[in-house]
C-alpha atoms as a PDB file:
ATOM      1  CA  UNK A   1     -13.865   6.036 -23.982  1.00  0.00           C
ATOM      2  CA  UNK A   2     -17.578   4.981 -22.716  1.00  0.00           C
ATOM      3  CA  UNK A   3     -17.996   1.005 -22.338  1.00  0.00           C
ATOM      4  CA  UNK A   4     -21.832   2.271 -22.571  1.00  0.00           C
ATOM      5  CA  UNK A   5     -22.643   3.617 -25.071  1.00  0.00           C
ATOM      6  CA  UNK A   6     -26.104   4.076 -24.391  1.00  0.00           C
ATOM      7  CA  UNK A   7     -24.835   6.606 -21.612  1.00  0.00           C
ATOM      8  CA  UNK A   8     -23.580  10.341 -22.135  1.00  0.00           C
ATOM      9  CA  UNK A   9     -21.840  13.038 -19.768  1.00  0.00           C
ATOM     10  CA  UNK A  10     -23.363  15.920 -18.233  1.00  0.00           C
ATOM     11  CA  UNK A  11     -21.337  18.564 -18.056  1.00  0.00           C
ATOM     12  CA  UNK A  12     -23.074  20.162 -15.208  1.00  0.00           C
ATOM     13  CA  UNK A  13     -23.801  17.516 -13.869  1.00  0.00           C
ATOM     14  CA  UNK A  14     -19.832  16.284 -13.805  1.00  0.00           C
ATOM     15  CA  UNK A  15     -18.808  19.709 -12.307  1.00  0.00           C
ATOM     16  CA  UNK A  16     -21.003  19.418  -9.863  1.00  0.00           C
ATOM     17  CA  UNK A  17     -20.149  16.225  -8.925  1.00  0.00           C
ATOM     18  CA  UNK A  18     -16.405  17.431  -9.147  1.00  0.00           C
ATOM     19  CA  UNK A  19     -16.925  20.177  -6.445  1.00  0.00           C
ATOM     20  CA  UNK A  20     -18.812  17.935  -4.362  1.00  0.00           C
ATOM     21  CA  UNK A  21     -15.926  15.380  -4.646  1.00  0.00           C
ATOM     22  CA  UNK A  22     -13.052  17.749  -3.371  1.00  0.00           C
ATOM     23  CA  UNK A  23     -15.156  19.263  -0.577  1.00  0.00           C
ATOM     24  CA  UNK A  24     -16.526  15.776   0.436  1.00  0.00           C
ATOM     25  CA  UNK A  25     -12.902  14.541   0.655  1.00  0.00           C
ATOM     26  CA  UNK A  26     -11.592  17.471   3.041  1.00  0.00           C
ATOM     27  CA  UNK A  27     -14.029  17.272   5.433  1.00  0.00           C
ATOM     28  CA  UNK A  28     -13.727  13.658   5.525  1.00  0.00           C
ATOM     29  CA  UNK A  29      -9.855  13.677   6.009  1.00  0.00           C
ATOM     30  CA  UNK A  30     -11.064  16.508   8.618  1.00  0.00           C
ATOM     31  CA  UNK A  31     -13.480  14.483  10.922  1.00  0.00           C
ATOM     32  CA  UNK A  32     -10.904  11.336  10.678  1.00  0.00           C
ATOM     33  CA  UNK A  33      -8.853  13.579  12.223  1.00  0.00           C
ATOM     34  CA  UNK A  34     -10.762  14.837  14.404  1.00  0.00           C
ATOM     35  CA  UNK A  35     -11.902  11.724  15.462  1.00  0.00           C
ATOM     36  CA  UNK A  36      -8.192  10.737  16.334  1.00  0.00           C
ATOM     37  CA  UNK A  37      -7.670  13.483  17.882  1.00  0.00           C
ATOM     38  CA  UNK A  38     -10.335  13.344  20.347  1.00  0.00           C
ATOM     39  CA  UNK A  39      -9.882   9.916  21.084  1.00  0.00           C
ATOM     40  CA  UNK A  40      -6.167  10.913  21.800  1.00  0.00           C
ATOM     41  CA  UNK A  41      -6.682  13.841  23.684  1.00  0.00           C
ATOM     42  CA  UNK A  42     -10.459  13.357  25.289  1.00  0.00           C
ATOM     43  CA  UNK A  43     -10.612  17.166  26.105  1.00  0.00           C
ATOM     44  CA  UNK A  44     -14.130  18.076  25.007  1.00  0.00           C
ATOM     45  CA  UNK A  45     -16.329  18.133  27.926  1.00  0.00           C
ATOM     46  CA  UNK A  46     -18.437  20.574  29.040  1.00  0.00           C
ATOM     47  CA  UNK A  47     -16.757  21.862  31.649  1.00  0.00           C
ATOM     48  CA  UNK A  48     -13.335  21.236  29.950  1.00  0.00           C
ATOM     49  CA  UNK A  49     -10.936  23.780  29.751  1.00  0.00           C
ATOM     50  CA  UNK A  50     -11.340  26.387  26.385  1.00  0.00           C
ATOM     51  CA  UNK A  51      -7.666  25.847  25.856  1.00  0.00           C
ATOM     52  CA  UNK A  52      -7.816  22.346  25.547  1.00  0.00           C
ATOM     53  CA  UNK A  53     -10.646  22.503  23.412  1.00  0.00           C
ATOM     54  CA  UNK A  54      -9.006  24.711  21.301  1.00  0.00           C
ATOM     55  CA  UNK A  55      -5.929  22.010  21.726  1.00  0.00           C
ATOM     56  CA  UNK A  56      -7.833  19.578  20.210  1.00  0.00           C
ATOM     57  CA  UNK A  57      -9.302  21.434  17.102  1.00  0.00           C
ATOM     58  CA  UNK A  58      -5.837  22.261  16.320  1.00  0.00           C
ATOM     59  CA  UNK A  59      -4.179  18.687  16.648  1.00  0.00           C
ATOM     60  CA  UNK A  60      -7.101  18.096  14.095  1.00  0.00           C
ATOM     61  CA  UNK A  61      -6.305  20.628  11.810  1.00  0.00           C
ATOM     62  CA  UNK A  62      -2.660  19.432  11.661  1.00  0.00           C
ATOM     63  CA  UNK A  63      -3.868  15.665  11.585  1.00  0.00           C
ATOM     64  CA  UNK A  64      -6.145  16.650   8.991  1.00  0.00           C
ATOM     65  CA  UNK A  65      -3.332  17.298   6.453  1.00  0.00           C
ATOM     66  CA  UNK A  66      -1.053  14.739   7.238  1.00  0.00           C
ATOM     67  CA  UNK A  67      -4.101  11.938   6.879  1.00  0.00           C
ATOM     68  CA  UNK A  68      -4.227  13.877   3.331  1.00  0.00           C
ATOM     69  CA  UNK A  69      -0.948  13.465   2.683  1.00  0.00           C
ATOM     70  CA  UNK A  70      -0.739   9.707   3.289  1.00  0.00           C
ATOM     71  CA  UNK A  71      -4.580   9.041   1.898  1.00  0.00           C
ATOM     72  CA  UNK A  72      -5.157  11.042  -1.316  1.00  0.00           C
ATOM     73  CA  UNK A  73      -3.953   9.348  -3.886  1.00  0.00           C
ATOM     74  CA  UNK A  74      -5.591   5.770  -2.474  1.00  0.00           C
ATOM     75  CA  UNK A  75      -8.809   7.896  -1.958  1.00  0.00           C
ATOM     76  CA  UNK A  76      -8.890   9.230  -4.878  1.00  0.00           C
ATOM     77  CA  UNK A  77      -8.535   5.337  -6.792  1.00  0.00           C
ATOM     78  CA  UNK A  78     -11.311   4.244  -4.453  1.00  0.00           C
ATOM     79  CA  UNK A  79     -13.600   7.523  -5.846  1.00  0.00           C
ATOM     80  CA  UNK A  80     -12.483   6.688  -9.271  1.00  0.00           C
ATOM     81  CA  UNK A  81     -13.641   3.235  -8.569  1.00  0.00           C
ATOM     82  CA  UNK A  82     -16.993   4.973  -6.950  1.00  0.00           C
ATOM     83  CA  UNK A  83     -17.899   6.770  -9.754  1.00  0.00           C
ATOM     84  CA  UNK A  84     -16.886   4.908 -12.934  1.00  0.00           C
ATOM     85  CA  UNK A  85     -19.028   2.325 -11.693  1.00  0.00           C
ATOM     86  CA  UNK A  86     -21.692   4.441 -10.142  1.00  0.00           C
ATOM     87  CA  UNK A  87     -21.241   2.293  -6.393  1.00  0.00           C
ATOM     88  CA  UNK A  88     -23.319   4.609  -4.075  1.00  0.00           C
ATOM     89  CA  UNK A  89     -23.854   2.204  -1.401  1.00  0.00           C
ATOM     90  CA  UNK A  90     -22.720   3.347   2.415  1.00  0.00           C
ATOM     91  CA  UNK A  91     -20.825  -0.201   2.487  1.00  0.00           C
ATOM     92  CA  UNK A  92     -18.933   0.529  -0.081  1.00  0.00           C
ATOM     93  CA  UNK A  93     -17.282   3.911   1.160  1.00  0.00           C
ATOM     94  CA  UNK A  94     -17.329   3.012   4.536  1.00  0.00           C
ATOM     95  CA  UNK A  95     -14.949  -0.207   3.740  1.00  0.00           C
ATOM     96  CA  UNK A  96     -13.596   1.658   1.547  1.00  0.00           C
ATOM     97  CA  UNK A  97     -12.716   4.311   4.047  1.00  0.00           C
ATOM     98  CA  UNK A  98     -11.674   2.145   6.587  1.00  0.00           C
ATOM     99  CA  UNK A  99      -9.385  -0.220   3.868  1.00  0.00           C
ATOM    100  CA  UNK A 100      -7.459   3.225   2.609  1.00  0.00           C
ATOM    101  CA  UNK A 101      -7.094   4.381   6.291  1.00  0.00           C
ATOM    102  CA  UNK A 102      -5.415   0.684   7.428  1.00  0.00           C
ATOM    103  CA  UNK A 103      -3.692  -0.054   4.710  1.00  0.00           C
ATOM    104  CA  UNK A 104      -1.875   3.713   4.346  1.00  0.00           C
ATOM    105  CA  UNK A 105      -1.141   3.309   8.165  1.00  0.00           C
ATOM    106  CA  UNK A 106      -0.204  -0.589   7.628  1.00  0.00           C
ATOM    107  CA  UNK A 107       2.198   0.579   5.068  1.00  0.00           C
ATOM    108  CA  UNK A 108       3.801   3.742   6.677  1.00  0.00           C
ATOM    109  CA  UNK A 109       4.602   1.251   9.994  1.00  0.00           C
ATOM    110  CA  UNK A 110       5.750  -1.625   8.020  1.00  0.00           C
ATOM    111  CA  UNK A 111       9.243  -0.666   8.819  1.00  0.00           C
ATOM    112  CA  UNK A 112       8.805  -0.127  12.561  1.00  0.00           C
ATOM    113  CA  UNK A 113      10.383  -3.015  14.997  1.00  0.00           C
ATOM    114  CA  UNK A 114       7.109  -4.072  16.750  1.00  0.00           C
ATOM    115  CA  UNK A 115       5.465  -5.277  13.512  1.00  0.00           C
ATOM    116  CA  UNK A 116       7.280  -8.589  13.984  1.00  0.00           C
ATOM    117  CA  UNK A 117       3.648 -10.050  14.957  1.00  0.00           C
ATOM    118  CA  UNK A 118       0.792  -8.884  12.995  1.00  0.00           C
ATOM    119  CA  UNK A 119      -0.343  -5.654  12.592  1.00  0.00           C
ATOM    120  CA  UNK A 120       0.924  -2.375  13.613  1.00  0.00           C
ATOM    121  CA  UNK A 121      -0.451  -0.917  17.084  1.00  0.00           C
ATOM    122  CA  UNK A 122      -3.140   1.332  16.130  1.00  0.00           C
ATOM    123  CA  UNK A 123      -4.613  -0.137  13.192  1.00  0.00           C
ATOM    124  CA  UNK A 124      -7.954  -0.319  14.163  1.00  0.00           C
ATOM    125  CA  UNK A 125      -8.216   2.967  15.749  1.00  0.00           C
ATOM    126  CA  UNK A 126      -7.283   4.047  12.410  1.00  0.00           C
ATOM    127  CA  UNK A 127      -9.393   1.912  10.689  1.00  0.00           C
ATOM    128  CA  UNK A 128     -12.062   2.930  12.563  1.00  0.00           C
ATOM    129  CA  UNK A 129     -10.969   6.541  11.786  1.00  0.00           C
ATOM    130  CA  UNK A 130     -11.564   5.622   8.257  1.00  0.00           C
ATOM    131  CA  UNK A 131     -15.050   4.285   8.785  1.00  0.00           C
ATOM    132  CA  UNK A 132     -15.660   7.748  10.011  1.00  0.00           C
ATOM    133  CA  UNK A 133     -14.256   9.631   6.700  1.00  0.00           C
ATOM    134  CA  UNK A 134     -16.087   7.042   4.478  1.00  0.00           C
ATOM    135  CA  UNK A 135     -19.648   7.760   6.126  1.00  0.00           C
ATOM    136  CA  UNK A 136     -18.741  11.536   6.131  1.00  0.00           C
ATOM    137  CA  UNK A 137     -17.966  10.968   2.652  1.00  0.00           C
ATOM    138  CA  UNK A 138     -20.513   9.113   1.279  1.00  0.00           C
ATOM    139  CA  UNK A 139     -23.054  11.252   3.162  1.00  0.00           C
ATOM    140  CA  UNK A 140     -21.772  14.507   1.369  1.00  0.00           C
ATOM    141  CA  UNK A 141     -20.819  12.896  -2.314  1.00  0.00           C
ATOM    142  CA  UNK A 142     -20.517   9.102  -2.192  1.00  0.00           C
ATOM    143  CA  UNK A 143     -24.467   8.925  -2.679  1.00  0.00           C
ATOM    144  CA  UNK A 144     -24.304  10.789  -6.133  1.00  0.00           C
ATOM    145  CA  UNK A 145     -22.293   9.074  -7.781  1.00  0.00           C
ATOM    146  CA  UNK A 146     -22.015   8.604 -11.149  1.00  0.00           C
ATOM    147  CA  UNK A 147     -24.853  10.982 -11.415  1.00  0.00           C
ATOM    148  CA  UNK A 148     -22.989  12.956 -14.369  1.00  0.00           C
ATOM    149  CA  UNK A 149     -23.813   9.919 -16.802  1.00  0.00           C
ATOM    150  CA  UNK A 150     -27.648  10.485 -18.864  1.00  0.00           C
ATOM    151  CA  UNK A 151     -28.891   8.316 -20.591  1.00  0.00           C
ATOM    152  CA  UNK A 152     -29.309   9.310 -24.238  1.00  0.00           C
ATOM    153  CA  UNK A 153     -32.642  10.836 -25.369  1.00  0.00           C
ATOM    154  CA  UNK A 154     -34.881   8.321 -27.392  1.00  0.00           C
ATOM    155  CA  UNK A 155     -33.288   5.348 -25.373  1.00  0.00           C
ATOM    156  CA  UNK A 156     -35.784   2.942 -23.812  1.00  0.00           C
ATOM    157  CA  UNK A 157     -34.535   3.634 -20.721  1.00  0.00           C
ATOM    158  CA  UNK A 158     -34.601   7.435 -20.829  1.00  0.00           C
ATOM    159  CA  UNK A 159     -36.851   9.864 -19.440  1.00  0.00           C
ATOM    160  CA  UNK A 160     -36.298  12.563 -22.318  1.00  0.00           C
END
């Protein structure tokens, strides 16, 4: 099960980790939306209209779940990836980010007629969106990963 042996699971540990994961990934799928929206919309000013505003939060909602839709399962190999391997750099869930948010929007376009030369139009708007949700992600969970493996008590390594 455990290529280390020298390594054990912390229950508490894990389930924290676990609750951090699932609220870490909505609010990053949130502020890629939001991100998108905004830069679609641009209503948030300060003197902008509270209906707009309230426009925009909305799109973002509704953006929010679609990006879910299309980016869970690829987000949740690239966690998987995170935390068997305990990678809590910010480069890593940042590219990571922006790689799940390209290629889900690379692949949902791939049938469209303007692909003919190169990428889809948009890609790196989304990919930037995905920059966004891996910071907010790592920032929130990405940091502590792994943390749910101890080392075993009498180890060198070990504290206990």
């Amino acid at each position: 099960m455990d290529e280390r042996p020298d390594m054990l699971v912390d229950g508490g540990r894990l389930l924290g980790q676990a609750i951090r994961v699932v609220l870490a990934l909505v609010l990053a799928f949130l502020s890629a939306a939001f991100f998108l929206a905004f830069g679609f919309l641009r209503m948030i000013e300060p003197g902008a209209d509270p209906v707009a505003v309230g426009m925009t939060v909305g799109w973002s909602l509704v953006g929010a779940s679609i990006i879910g839709g299309f980016a869970f399962i690829p987000s949740l190999v690239a966690i998987a990836i995170s935390e068997t391997f305990a990678l809590r750099g910010m480069v890593y869930h940042i590219l990571a980010g922006g790689l799940v948010g390209a290629g889900t929007w690379t692949l949902a376009e791939t049938g469209s007629p303007d692909v003919a030369q190169g990428l889809p139009a948009g890609t790196l708007v989304v990919l930037a969106a995905g920059f966004v949700a891996g910071f907010v992600y790592w920032l929130l969970a990405g940091r502590q990963a792994g943390c749910w493996r101890v080392a075993r008590k009498g180890d060198p390594g070990s504290a206990g």
